[in-house]
N, C-alpha and C. Protein backbone atom coordinates (compact mmCIF):
# COMPACT_ATOMS: atom_id res chain seq x y z
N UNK A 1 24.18 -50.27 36.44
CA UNK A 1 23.42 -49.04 36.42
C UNK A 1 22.33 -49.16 37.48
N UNK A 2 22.44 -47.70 38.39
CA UNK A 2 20.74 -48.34 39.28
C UNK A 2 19.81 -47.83 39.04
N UNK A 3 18.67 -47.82 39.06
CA UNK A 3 17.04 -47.59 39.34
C UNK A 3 17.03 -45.86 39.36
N UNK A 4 16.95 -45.71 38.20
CA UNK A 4 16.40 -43.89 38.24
C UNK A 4 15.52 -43.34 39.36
N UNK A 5 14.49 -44.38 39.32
CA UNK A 5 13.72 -43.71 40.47
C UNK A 5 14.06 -43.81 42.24
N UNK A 6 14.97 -44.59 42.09
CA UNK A 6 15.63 -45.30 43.26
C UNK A 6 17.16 -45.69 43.23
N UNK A 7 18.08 -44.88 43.29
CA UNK A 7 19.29 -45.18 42.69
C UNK A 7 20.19 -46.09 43.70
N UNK A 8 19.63 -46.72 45.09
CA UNK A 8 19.83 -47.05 45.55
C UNK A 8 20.00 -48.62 45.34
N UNK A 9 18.66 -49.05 44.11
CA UNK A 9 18.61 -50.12 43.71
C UNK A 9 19.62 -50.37 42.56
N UNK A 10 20.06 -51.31 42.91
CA UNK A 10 21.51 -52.03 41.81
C UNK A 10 20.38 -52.88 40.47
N UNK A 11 21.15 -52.73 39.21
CA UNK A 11 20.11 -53.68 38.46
C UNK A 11 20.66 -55.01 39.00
N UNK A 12 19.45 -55.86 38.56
CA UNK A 12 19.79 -57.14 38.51
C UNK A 12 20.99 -58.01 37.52
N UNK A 13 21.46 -58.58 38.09
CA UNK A 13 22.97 -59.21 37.14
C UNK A 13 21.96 -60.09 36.15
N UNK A 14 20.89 -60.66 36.11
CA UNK A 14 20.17 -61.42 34.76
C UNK A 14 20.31 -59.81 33.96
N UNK A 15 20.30 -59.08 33.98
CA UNK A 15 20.34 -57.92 32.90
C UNK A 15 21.02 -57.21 32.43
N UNK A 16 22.13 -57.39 32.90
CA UNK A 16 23.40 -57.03 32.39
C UNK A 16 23.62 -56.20 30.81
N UNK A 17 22.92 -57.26 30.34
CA UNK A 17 23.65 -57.63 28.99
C UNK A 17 22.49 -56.40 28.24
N UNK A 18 21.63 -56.02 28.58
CA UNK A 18 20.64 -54.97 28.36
C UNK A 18 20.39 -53.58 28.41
N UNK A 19 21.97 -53.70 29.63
CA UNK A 19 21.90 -52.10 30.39
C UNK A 19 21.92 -51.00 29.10
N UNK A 20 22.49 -51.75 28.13
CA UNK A 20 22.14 -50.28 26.92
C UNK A 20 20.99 -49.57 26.82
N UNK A 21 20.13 -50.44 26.95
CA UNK A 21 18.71 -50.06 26.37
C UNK A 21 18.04 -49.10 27.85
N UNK A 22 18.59 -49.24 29.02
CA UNK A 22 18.23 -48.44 29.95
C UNK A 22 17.90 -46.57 30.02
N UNK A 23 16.99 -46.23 30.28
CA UNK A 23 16.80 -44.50 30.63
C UNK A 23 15.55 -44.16 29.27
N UNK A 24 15.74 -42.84 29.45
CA UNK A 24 14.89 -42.49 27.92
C UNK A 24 15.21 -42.46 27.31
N UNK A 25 14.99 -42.29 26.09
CA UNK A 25 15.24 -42.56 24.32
C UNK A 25 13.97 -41.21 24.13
N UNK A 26 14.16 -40.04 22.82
CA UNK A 26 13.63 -39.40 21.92
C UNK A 26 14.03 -39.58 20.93
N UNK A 27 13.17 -39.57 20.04
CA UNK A 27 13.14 -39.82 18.36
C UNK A 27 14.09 -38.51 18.05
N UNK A 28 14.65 -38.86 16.45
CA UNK A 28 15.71 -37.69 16.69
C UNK A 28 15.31 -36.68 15.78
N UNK A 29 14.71 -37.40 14.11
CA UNK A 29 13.99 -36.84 13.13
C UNK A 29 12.58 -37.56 13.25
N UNK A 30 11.39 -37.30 12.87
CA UNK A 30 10.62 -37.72 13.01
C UNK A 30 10.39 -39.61 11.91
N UNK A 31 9.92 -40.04 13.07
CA UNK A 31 9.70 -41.57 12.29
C UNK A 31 9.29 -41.95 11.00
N UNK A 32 9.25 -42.75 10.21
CA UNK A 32 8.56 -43.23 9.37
C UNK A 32 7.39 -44.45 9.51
N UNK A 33 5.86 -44.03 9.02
CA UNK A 33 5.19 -45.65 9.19
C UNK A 33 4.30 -45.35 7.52
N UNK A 34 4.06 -46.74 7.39
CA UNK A 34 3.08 -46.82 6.06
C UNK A 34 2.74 -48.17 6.02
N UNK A 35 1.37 -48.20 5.19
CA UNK A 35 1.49 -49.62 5.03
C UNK A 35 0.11 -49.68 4.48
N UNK A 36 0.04 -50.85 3.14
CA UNK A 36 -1.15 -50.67 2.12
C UNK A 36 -2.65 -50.08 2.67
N UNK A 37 -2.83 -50.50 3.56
CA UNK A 37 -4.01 -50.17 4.34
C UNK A 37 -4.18 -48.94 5.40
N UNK A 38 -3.15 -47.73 5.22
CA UNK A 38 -2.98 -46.84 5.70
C UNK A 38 -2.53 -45.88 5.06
N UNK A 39 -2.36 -44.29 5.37
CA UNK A 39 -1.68 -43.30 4.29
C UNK A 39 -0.32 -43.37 5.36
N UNK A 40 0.63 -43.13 4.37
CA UNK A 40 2.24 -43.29 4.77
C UNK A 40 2.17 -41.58 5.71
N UNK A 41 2.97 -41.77 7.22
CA UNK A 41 2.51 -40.53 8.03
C UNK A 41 4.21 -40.59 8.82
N UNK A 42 4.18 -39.51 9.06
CA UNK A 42 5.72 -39.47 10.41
C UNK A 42 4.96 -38.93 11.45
N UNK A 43 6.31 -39.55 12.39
CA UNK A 43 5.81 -39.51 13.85
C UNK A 43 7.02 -39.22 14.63
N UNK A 44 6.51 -38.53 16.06
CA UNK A 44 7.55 -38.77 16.88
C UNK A 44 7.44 -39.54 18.04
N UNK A 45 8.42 -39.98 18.84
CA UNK A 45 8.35 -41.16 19.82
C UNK A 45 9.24 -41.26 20.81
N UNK A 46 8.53 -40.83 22.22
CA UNK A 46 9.66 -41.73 23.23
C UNK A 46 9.78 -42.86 23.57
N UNK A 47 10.94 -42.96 24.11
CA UNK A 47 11.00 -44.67 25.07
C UNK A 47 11.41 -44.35 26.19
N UNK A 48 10.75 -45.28 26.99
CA UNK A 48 11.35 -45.29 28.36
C UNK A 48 11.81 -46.63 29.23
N UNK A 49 12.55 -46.83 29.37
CA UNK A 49 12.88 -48.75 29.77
C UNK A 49 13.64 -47.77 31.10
N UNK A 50 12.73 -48.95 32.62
CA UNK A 50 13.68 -48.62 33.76
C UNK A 50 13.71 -49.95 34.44
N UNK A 51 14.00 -50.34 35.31
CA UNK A 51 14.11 -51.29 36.15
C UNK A 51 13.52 -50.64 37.88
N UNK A 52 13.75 -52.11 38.26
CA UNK A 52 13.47 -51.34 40.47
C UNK A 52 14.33 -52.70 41.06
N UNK A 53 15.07 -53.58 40.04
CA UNK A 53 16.16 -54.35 40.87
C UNK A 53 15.61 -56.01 40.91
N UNK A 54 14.41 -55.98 40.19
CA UNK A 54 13.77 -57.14 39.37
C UNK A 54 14.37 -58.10 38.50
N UNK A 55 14.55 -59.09 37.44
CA UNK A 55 15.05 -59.40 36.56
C UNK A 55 14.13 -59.62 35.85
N UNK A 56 13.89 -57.89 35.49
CA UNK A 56 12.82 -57.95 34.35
C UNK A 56 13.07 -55.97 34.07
N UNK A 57 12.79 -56.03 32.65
CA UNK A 57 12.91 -54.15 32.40
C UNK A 57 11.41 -53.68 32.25
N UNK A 58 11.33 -53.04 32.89
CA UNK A 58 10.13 -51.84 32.14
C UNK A 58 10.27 -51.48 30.97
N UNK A 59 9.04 -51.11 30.60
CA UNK A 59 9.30 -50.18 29.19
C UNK A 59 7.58 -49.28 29.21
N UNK A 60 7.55 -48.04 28.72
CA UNK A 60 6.34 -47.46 27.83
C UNK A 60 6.84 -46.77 26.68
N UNK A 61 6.41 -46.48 25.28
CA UNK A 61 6.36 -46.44 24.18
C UNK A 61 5.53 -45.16 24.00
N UNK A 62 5.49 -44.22 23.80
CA UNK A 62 4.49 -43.42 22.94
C UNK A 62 4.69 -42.40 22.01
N UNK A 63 4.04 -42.95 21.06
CA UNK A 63 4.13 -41.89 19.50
C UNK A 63 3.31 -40.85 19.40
N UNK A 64 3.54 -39.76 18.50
CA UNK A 64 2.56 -38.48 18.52
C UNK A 64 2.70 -38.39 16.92
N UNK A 65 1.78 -37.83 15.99
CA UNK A 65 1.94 -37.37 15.26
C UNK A 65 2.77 -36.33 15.05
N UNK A 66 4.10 -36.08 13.79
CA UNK A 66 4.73 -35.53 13.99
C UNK A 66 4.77 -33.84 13.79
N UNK A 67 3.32 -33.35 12.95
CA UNK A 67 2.58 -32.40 12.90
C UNK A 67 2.11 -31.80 13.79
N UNK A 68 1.10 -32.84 13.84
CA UNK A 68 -0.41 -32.14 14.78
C UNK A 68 -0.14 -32.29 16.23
N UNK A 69 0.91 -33.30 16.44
CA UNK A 69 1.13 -33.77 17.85
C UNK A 69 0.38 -34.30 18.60
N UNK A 70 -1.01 -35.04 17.85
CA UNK A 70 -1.84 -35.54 18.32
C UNK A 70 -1.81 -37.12 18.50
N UNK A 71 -1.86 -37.60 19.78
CA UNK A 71 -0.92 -38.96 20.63
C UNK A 71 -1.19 -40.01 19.33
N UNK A 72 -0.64 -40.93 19.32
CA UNK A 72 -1.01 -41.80 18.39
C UNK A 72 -0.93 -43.33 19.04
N UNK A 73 0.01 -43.91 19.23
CA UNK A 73 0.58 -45.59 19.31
C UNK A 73 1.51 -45.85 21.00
N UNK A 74 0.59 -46.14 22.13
CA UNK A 74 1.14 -46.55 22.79
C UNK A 74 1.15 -47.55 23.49
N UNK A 75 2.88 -48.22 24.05
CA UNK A 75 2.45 -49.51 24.20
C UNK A 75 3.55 -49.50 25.27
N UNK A 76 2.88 -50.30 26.53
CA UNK A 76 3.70 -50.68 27.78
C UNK A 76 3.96 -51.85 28.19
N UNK A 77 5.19 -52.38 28.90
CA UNK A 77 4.94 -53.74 29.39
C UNK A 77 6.21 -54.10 30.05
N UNK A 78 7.30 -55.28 29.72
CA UNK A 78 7.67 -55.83 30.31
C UNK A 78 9.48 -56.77 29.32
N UNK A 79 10.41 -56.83 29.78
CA UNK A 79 11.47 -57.09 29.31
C UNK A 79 11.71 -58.46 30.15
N UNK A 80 12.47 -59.42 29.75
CA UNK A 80 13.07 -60.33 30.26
C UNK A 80 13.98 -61.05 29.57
N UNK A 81 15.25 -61.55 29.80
CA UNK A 81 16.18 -62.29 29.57
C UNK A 81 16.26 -63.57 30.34
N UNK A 82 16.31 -64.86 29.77
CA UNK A 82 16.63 -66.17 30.02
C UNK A 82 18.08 -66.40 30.44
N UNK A 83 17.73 -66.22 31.77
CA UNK A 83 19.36 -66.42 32.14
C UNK A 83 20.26 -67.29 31.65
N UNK A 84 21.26 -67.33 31.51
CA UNK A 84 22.44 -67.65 30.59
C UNK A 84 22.33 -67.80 29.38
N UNK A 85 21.49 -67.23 28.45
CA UNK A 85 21.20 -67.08 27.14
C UNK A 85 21.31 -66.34 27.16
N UNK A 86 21.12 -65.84 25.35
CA UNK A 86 20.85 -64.99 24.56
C UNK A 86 19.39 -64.34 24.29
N UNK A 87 18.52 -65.55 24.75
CA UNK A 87 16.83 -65.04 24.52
C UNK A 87 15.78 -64.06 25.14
N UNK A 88 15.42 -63.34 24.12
CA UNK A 88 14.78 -62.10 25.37
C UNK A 88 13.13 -62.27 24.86
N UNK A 89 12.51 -61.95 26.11
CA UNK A 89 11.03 -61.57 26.02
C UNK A 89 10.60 -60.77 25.92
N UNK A 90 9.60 -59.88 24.72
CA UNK A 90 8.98 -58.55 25.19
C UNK A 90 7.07 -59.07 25.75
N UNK A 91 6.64 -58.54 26.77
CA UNK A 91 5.12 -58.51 27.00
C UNK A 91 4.77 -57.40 26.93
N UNK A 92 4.13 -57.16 25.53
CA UNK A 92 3.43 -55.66 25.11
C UNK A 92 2.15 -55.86 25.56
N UNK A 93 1.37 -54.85 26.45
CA UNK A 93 -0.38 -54.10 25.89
C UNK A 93 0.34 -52.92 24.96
N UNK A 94 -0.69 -53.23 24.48
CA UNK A 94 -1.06 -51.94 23.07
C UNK A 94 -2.26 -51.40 23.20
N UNK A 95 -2.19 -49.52 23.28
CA UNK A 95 -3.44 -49.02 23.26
C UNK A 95 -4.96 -49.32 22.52
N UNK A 96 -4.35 -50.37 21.15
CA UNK A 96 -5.52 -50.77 20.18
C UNK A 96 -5.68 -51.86 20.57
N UNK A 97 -5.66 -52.40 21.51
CA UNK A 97 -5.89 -53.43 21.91
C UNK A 97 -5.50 -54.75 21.94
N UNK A 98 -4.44 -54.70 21.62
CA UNK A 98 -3.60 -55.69 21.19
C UNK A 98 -2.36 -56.44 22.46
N UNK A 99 -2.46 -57.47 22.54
CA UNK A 99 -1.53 -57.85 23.40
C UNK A 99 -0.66 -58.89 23.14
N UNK A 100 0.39 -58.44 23.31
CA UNK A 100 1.64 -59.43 22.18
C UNK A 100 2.35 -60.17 23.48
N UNK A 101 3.25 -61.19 22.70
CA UNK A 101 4.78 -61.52 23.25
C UNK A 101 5.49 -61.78 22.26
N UNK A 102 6.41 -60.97 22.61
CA UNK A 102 7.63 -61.25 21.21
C UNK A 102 8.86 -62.20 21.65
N UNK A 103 9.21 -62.61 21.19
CA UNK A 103 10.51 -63.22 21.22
C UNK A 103 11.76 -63.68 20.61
N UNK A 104 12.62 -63.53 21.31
CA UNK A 104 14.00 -63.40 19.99
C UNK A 104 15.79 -63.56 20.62
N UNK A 105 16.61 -62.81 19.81
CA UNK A 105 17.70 -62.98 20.79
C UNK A 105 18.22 -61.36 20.56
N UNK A 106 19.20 -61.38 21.65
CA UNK A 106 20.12 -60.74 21.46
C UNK A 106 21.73 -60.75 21.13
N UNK A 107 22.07 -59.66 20.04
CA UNK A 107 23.20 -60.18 19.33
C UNK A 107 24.04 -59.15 19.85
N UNK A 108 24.81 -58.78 20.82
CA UNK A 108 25.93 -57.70 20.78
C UNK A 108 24.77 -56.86 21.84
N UNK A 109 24.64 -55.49 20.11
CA UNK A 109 23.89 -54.50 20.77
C UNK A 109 22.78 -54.45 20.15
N UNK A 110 22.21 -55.40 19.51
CA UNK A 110 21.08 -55.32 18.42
C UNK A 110 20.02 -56.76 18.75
N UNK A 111 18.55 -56.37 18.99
CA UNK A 111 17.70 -57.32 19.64
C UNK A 111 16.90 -57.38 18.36
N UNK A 112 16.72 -58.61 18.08
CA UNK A 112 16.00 -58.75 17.13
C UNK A 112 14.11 -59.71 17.55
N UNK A 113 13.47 -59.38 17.52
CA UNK A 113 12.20 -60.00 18.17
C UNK A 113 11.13 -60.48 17.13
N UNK A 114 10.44 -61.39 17.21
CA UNK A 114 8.80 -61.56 16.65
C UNK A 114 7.83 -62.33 17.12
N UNK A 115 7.09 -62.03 16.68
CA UNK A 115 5.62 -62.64 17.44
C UNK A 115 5.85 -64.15 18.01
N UNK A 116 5.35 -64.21 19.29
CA UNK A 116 4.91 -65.41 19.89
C UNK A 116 3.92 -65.78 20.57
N UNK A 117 3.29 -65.13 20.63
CA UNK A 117 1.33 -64.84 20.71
C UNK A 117 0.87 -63.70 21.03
N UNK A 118 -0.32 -63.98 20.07
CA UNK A 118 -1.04 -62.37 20.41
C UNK A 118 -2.60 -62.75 20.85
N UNK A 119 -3.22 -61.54 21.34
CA UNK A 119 -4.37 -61.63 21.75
C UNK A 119 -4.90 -60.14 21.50
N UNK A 120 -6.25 -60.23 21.16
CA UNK A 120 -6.83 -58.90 20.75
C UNK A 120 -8.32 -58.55 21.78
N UNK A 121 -8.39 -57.42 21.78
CA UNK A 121 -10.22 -57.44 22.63
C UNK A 121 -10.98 -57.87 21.33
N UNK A 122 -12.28 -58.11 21.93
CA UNK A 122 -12.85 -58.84 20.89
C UNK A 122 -13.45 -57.66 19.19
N UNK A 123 -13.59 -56.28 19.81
CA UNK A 123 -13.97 -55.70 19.05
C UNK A 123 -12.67 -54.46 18.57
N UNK A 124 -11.29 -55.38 18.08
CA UNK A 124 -10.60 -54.83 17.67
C UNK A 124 -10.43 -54.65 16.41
N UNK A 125 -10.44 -53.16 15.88
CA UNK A 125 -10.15 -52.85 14.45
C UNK A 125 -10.06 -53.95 13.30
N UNK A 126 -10.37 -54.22 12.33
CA UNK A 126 -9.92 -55.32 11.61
C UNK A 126 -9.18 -54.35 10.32
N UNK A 127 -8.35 -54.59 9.37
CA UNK A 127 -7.58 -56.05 9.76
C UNK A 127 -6.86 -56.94 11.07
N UNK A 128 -7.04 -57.72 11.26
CA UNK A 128 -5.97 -57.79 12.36
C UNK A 128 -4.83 -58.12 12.19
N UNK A 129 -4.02 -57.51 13.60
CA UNK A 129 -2.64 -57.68 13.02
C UNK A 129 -2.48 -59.51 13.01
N UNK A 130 -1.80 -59.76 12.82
CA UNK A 130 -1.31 -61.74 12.40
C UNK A 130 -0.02 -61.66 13.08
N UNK A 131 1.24 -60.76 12.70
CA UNK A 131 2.62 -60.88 13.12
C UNK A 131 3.19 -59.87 13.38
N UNK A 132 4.32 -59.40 14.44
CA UNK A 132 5.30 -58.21 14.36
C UNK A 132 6.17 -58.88 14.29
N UNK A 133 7.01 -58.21 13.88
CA UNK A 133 8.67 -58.69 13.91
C UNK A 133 9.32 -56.84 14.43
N UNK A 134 10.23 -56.72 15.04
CA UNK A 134 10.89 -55.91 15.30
C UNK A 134 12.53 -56.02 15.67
N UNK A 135 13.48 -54.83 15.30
CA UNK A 135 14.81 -54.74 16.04
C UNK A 135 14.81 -53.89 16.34
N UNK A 136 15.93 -53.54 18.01
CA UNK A 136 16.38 -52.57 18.08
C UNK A 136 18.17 -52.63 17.73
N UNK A 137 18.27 -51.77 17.63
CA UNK A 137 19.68 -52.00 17.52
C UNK A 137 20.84 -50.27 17.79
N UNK A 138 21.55 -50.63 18.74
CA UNK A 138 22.23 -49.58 19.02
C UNK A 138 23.62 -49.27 18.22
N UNK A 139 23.24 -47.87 17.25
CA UNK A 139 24.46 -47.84 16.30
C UNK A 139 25.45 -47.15 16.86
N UNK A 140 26.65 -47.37 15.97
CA UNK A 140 28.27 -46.83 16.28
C UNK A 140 27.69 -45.45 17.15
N UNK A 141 26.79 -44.49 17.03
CA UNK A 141 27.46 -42.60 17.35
C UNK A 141 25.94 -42.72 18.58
N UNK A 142 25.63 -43.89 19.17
CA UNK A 142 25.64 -44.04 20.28
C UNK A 142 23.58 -43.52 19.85
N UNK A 143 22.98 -43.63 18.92
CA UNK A 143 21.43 -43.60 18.71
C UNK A 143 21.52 -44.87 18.68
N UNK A 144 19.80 -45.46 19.08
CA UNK A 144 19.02 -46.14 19.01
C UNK A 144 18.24 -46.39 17.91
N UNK A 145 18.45 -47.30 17.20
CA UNK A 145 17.37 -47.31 15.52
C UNK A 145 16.35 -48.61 16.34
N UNK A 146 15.12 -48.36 15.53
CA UNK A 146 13.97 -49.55 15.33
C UNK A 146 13.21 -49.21 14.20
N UNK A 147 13.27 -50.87 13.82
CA UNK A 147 12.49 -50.91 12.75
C UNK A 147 11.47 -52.05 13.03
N UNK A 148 10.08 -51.67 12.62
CA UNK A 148 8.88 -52.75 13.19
C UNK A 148 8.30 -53.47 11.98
N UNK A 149 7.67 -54.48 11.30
CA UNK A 149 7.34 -55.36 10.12
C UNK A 149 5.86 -55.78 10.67
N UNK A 150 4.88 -55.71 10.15
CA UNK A 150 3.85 -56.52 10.46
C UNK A 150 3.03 -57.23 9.50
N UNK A 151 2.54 -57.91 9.76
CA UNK A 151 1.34 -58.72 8.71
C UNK A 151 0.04 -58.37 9.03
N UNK A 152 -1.06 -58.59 8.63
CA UNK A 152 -2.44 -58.16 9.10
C UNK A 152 -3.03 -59.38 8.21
N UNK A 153 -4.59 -60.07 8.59
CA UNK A 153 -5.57 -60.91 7.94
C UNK A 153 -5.16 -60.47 6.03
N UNK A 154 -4.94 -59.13 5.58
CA UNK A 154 -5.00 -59.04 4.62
C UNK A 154 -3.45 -58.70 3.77
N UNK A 155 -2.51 -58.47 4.73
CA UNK A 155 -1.28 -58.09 3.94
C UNK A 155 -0.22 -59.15 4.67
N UNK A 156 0.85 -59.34 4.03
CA UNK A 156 1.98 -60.36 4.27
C UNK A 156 3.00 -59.42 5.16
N UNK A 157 3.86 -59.74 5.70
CA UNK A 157 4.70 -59.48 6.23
C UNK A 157 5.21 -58.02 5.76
N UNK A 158 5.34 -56.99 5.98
CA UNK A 158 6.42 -55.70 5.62
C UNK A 158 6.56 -54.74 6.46
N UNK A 159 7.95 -53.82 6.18
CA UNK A 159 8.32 -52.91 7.26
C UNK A 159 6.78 -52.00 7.19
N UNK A 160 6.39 -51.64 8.74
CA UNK A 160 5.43 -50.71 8.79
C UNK A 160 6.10 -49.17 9.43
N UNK A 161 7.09 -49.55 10.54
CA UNK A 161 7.95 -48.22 11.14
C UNK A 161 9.10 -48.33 11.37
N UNK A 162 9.64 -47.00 10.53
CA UNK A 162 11.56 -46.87 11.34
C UNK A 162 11.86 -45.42 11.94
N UNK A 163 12.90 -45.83 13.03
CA UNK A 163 13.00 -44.28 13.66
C UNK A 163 13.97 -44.52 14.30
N UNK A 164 14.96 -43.67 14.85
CA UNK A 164 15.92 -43.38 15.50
C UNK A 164 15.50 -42.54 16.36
N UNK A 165 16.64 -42.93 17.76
CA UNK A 165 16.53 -41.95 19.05
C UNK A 165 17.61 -41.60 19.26
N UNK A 166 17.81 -40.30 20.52
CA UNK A 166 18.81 -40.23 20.75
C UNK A 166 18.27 -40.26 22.55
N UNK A 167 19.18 -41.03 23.44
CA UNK A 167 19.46 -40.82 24.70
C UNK A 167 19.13 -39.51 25.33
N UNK A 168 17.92 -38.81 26.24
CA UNK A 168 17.68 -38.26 26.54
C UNK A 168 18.11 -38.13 28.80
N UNK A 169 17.79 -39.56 28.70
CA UNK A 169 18.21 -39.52 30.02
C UNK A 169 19.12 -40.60 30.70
């Protein structure tokens, strides 16, 4: 597949194995998030993962409330695969300040990821988050599902968001 913005550019062969996850993604029904320390809310959400011929993917993330449409959760950064593996990297910023690396593998069509360090600004919201865990996973009729898990200083591990996309571009 090449470079949307540049179709001239070929992806990189380290990425092969990823090209699913390439172009935009829209949420299809609006998301689900909750979690003890929050009121349970839906949302909607694009994705966008591109490349420029790197062996590495783009990505930005952003949620809106699925009401008010007022922006909510966004997060940009960076994809990578360990050549001749299975192991992939995500490098998130997060609008709340949060800056992750996840890590994990990929199985087929389904990436499964979790925390491998985080870093926060110093005057970030508390609780803080402690862990994500996330998958994506691309089902049979050709959507995109994710589901995200987090922990915080005060709660253990549990699903916080799920949502499906459908291929927009």
């Amino acid at each position: 597949m090449s470079c949307p913005m540049n179709p001239t550019v070929e992806l990189n062969p380290a990425l092969q194995l990823l090209d699913w996850l390439l172009g935009t993604w829209e949420s299809d029904e609006p998301g689900t998030g909750g979690f003890p320390t929050i009121k349970p809310f839906r949302y909607k959400e694009s994705l966008h993962f591109s490349h420029v011929g790197q062996p590495v993917i783009n990505f930005m993330f952003n949620a809106f409330h699925a009401e008010t449409k007022k922006p909510l959760h966004r997060e940009c950064g960076f994809i990578r695969l360990q050549p001749g593996t299975n192991r992939v990297a995500f490098v998130i910023a997060q609008n709340s300040g949060l800056v992750e690396i996840e890590e994990g593998e990929l199985k087929g069509q389904q990436l499964s990821l979790q925390t491998h360090a985080l870093a926060r600004i110093s005057f970030a919201k508390e609780p803080h988050v402690q862990q994500i865990t996330r998958v994506f996973q691309l089902l049979p009729d050709g959507r995109l599902e994710q589901t995200v898990f987090m922990a915080t200083d005060n709660q253990p591990l549990m699903q916080h968001l799920h949502i499906t996309y459908h291929r927009s571009s």
